[in-house]
Protein backbone atom coordinates (compact mmCIF):
# COMPACT_ATOMS: atom_id res chain seq x y z
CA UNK A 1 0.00 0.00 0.00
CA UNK A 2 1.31 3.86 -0.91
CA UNK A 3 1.80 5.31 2.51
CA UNK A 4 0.71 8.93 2.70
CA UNK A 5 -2.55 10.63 3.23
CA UNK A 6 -4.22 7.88 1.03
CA UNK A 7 -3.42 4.98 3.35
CA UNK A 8 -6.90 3.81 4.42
CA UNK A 9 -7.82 4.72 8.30
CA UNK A 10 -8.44 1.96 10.29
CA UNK A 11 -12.19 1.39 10.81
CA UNK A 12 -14.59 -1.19 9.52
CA UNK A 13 -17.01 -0.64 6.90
CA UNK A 14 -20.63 -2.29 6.42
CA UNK A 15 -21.02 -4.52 3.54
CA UNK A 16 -23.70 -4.01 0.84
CA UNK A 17 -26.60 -7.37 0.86
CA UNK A 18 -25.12 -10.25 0.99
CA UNK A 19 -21.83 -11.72 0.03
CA UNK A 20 -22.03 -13.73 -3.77
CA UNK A 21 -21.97 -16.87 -3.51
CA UNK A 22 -18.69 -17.56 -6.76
CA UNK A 23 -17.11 -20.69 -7.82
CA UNK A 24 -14.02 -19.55 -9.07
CA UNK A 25 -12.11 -22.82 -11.61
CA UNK A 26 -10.10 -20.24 -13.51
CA UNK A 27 -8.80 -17.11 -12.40
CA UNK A 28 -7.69 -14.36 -14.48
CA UNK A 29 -4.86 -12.11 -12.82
CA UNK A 30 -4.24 -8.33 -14.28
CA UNK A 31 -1.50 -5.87 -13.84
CA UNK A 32 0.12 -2.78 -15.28
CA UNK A 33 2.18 0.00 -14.39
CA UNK A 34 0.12 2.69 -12.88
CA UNK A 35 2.35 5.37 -14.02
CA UNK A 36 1.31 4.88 -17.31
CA UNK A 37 -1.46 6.75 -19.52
CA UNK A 38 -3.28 5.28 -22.17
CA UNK A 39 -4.65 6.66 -24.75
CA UNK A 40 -7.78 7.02 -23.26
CA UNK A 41 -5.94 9.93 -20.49
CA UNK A 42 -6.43 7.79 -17.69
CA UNK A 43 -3.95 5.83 -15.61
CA UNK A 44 -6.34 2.67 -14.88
CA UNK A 45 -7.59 -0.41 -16.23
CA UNK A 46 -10.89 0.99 -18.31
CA UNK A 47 -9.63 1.73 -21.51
CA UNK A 48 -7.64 -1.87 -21.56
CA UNK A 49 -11.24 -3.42 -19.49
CA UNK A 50 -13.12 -4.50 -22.39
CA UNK A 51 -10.25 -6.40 -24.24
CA UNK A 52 -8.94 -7.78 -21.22
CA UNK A 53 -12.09 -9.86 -20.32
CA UNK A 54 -12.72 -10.39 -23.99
CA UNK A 55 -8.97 -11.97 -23.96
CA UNK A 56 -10.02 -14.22 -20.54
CA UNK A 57 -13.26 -15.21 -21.66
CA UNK A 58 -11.37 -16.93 -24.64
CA UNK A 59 -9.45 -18.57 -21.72
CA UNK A 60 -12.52 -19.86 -20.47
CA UNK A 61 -11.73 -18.16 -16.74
CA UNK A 62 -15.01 -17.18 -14.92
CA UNK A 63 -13.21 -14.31 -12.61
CA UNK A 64 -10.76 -11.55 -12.96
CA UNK A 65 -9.14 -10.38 -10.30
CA UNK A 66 -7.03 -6.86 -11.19
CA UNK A 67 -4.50 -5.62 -9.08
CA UNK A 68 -5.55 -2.37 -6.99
CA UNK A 69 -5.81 1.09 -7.76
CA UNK A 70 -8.07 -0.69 -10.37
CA UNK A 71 -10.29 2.18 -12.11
CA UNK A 72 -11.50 5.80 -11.45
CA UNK A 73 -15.26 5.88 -11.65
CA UNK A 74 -16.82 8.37 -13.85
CA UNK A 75 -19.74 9.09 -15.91
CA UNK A 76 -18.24 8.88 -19.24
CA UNK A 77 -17.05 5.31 -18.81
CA UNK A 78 -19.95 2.77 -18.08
CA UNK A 79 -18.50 -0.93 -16.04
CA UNK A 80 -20.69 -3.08 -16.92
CA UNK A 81 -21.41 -2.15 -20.70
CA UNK A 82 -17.89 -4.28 -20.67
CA UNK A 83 -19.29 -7.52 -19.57
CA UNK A 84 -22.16 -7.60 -22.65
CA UNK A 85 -20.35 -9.96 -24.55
CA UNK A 86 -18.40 -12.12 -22.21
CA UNK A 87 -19.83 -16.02 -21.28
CA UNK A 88 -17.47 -17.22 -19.16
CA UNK A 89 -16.57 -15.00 -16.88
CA UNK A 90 -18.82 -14.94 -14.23
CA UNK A 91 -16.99 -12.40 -11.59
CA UNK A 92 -14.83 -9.29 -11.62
CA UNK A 93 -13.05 -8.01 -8.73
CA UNK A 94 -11.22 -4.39 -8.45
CA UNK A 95 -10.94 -1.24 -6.76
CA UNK A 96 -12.24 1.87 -7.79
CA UNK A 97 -9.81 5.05 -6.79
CA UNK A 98 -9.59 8.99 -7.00
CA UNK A 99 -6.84 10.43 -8.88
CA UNK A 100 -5.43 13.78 -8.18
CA UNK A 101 -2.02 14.67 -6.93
CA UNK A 102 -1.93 11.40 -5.18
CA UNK A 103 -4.26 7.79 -5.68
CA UNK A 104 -7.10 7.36 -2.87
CA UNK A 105 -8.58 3.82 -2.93
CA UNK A 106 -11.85 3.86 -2.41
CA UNK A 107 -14.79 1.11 -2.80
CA UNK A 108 -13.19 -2.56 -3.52
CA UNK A 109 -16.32 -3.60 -6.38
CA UNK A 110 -16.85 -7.63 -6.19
CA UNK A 111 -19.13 -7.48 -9.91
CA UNK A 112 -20.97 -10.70 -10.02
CA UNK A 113 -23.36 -12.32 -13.09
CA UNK A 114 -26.76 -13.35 -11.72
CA UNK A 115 -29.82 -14.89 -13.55
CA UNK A 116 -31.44 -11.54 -13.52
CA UNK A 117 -27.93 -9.33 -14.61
CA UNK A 118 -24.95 -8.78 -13.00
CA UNK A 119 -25.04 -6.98 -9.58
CA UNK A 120 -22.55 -5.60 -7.11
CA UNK A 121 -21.26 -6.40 -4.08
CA UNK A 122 -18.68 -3.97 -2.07
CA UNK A 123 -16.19 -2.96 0.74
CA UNK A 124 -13.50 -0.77 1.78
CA UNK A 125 -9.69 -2.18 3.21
CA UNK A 126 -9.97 -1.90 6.89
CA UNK A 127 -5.80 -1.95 7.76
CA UNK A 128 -2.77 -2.25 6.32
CA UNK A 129 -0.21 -2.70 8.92
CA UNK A 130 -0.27 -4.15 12.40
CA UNK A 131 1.62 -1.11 13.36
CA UNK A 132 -0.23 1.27 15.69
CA UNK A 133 -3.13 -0.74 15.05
CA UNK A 134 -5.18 -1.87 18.60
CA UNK A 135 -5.72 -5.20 19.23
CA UNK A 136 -9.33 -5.05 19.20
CA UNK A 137 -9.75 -3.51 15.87
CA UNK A 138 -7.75 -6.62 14.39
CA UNK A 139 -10.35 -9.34 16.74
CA UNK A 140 -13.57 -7.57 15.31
CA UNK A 141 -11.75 -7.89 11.28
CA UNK A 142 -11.39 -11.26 12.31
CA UNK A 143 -15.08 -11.96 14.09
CA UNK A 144 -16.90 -9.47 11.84
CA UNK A 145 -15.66 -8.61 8.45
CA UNK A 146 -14.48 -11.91 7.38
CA UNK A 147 -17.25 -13.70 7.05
CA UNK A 148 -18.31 -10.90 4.95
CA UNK A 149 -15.63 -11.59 2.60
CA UNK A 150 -15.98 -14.83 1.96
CA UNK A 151 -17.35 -15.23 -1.52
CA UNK A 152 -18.56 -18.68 -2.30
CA UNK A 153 -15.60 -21.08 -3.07
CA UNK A 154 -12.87 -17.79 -2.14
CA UNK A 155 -12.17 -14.91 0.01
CA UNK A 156 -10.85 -11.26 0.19
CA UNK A 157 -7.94 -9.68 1.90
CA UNK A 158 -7.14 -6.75 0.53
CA UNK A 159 -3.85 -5.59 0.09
CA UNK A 160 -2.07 -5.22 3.83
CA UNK A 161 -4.59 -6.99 5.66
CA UNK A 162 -2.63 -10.36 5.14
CA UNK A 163 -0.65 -8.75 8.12
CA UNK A 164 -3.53 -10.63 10.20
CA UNK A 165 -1.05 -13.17 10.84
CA UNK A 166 2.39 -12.24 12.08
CA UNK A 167 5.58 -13.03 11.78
CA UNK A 168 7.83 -13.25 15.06
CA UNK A 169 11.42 -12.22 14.52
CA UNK A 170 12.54 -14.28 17.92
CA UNK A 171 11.16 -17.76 16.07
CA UNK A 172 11.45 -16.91 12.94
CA UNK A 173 8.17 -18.38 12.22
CA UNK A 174 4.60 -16.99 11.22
CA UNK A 175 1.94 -17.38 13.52
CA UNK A 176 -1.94 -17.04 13.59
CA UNK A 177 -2.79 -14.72 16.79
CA UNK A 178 -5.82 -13.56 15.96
CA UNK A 179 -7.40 -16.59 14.69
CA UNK A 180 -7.47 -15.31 10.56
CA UNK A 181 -7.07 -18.66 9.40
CA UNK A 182 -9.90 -19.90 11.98
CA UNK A 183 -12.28 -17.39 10.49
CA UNK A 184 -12.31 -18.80 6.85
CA UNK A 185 -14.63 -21.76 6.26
CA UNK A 186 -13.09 -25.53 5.10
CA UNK A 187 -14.91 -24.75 1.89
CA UNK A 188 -13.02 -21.56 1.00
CA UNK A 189 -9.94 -22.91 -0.84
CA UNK A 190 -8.55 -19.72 -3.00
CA UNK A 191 -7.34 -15.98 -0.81
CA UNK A 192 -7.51 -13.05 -3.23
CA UNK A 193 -5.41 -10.89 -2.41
CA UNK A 194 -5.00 -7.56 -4.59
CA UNK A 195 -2.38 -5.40 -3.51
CA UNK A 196 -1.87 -1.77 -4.59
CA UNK A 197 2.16 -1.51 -4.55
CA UNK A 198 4.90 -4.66 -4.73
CA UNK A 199 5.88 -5.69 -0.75
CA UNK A 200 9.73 -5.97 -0.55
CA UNK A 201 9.76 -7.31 2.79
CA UNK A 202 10.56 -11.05 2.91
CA UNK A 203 7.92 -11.88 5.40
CA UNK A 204 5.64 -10.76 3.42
CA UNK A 205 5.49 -14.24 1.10
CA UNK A 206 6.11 -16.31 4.27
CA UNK A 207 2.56 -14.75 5.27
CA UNK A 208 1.14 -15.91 1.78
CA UNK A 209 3.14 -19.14 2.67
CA UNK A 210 1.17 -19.79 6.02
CA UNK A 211 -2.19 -18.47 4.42
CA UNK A 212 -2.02 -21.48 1.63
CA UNK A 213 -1.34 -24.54 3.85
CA UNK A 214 -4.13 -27.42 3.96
CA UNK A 215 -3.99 -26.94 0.18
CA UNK A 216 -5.58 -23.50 -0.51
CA UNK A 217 -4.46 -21.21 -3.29
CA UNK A 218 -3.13 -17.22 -2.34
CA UNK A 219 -3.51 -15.10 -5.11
CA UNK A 220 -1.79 -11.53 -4.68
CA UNK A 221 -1.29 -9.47 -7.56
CA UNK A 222 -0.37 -6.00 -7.52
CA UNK A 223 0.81 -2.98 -9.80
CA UNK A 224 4.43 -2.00 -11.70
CA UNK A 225 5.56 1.99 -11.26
CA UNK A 226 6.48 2.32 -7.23
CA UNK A 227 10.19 3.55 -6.71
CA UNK A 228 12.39 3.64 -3.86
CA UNK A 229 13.44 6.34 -2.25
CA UNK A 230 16.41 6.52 -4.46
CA UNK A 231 14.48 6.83 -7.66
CA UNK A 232 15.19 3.29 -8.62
CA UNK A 233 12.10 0.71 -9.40
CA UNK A 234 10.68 -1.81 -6.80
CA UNK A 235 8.77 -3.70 -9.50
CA UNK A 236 11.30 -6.68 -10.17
CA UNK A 237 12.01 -8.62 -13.48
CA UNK A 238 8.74 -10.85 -12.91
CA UNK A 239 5.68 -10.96 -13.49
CA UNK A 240 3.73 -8.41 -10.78
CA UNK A 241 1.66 -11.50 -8.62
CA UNK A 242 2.91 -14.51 -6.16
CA UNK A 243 0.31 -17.65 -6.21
CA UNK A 244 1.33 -20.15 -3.29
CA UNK A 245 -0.48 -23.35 -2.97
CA UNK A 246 -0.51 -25.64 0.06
CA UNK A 247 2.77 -23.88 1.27
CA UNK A 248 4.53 -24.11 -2.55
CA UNK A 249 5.25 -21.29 -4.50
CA UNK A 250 3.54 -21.93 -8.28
CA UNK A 251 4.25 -20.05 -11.31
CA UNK A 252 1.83 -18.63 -13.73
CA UNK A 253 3.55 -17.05 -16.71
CA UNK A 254 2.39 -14.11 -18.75
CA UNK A 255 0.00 -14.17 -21.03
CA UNK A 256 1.11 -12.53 -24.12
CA UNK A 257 -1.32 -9.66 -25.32
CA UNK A 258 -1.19 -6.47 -27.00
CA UNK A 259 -3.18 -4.42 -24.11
CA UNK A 260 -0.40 -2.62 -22.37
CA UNK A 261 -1.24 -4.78 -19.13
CA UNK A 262 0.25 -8.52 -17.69
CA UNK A 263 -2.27 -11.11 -17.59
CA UNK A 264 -1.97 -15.01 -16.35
CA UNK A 265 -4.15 -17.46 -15.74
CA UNK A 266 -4.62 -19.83 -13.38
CA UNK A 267 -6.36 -23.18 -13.52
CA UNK A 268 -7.60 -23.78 -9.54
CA UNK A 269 -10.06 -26.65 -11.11
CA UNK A 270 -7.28 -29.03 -12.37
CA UNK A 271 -4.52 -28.35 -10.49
């Protein structure tokens, strides 16, 4: 997450109805580099939106998940005339953000197909660090907003909230304090987690680690363009996601396409 004055305030937001039930078998994943304008004059995913699920649907995936920082809402550009033509995918998943001098994540949208249209389904992050956060704030995520984030067959931390579990220096292992993993249901066996900026800390994919074991998927993908301090580029020579499985790291490769964005896929059905 960019820290600054758009890091989210810890709080916890009210969910809209009630969660989707999805079925996710194939997942698409979508990233870019948020410092870069299309030809459109926006720095998000809506001018590349259409092609991209017209790309996944040939995949046969029924979900996209994009990384964060997905798409600035506005009048002139209508969501769901995008998903007309599209039969397999049956779920999108992004954040909607302002854009001014700095990004400010707002709604996370959870777009879902229904037999009467597609309908939404949204929430807000509630934390991204551990860090000054009270220990109370962290038990009521845990008692009261997960369940509303599990979706059917998956769930959804956003960005920093995989910090739910910690790691301890002193054992060098990462443990479940607040009962996180306790909170999802046997049946949830994929963790979406969309991330706004890459994490360079190394316990950061020991926490994805813990989060897959008894053989569920974690799915984080996030955006290219965050620097140092020094000027110099964060975003490594991979692609921008991690997928662990059942404590393994798995590898999806690009997808090539002419979009401007990095797309894989990811078969959770026949794995």
């Amino acid at each position: 997450m960019t820290k600054g004055s758009n890091s989210p305030q810890p709080s916890l937001h009210t969910t809209r109805g009630h969660p989707p039930r999805l079925h996710i078998s194939r997942l698409g994943i979508v990233s870019r580099n948020y410092r870069h304008r299309y030809e459109n004059g926006y720095r998000d995913f809506s001018q590349s939106l259409p092609g991209v699920l017209r790309l996944l649907d040939k995949q046969g995936c029924d979900a996209a998940l994009f990384s964060l920082f997905s798409v600035v809402p506005r009048e002139s550009f209508d969501v769901q005339a995008c998903f007309k033509n599209v039969r397999s995918i049956k779920a999108v998943l992004f954040e909607e953000f302002h854009h001014g001098n700095e990004r400010c994540p707002s709604r996370y949208v959870v777009y879902h197909k229904t037999k009467n249209g597609w309908k939404e389904y949204e929430f807000e992050q509630v934390f991204s660090t551990l860090t000054g956060i009270k220990e109370d704030l962290i038990r009521d995520f845990v008692n009261k907003e997960m369940p509303q984030r599990v979706l059917g067959n998956c769930c959804v931390l956003l960005c920093g909230e995989s910090n739910g579990v910690k790691y301890s220096p002193k054992i060098r292992e990462v443990h479940d304090l607040y009962g996180m993993t306790r909170a999802i249901p046997e049946h949830v066996k994929i963790i979406l987690n969309p991330i706004h900026d890459r994490m360079t800390r190394f316990e950061m994919n020991l926490k994805r680690k813990f989060l897959s074991r008894n053989n569920r998927w974690v799915v984080s993908v996030w955006n290219k363009g965050k620097k140092f301090k020094d000027g110099k580029a964060r975003d490594g020579d991979g692609p921008a996601w991690t997928v662990f499985r059942d404590g393994k790291e798995v590898l999806v490769e690009r997808l090539p396409n002419e979009l401007g964005v990095e797309i894989g896929t990811l078969d959770i059905q026949h794995a």
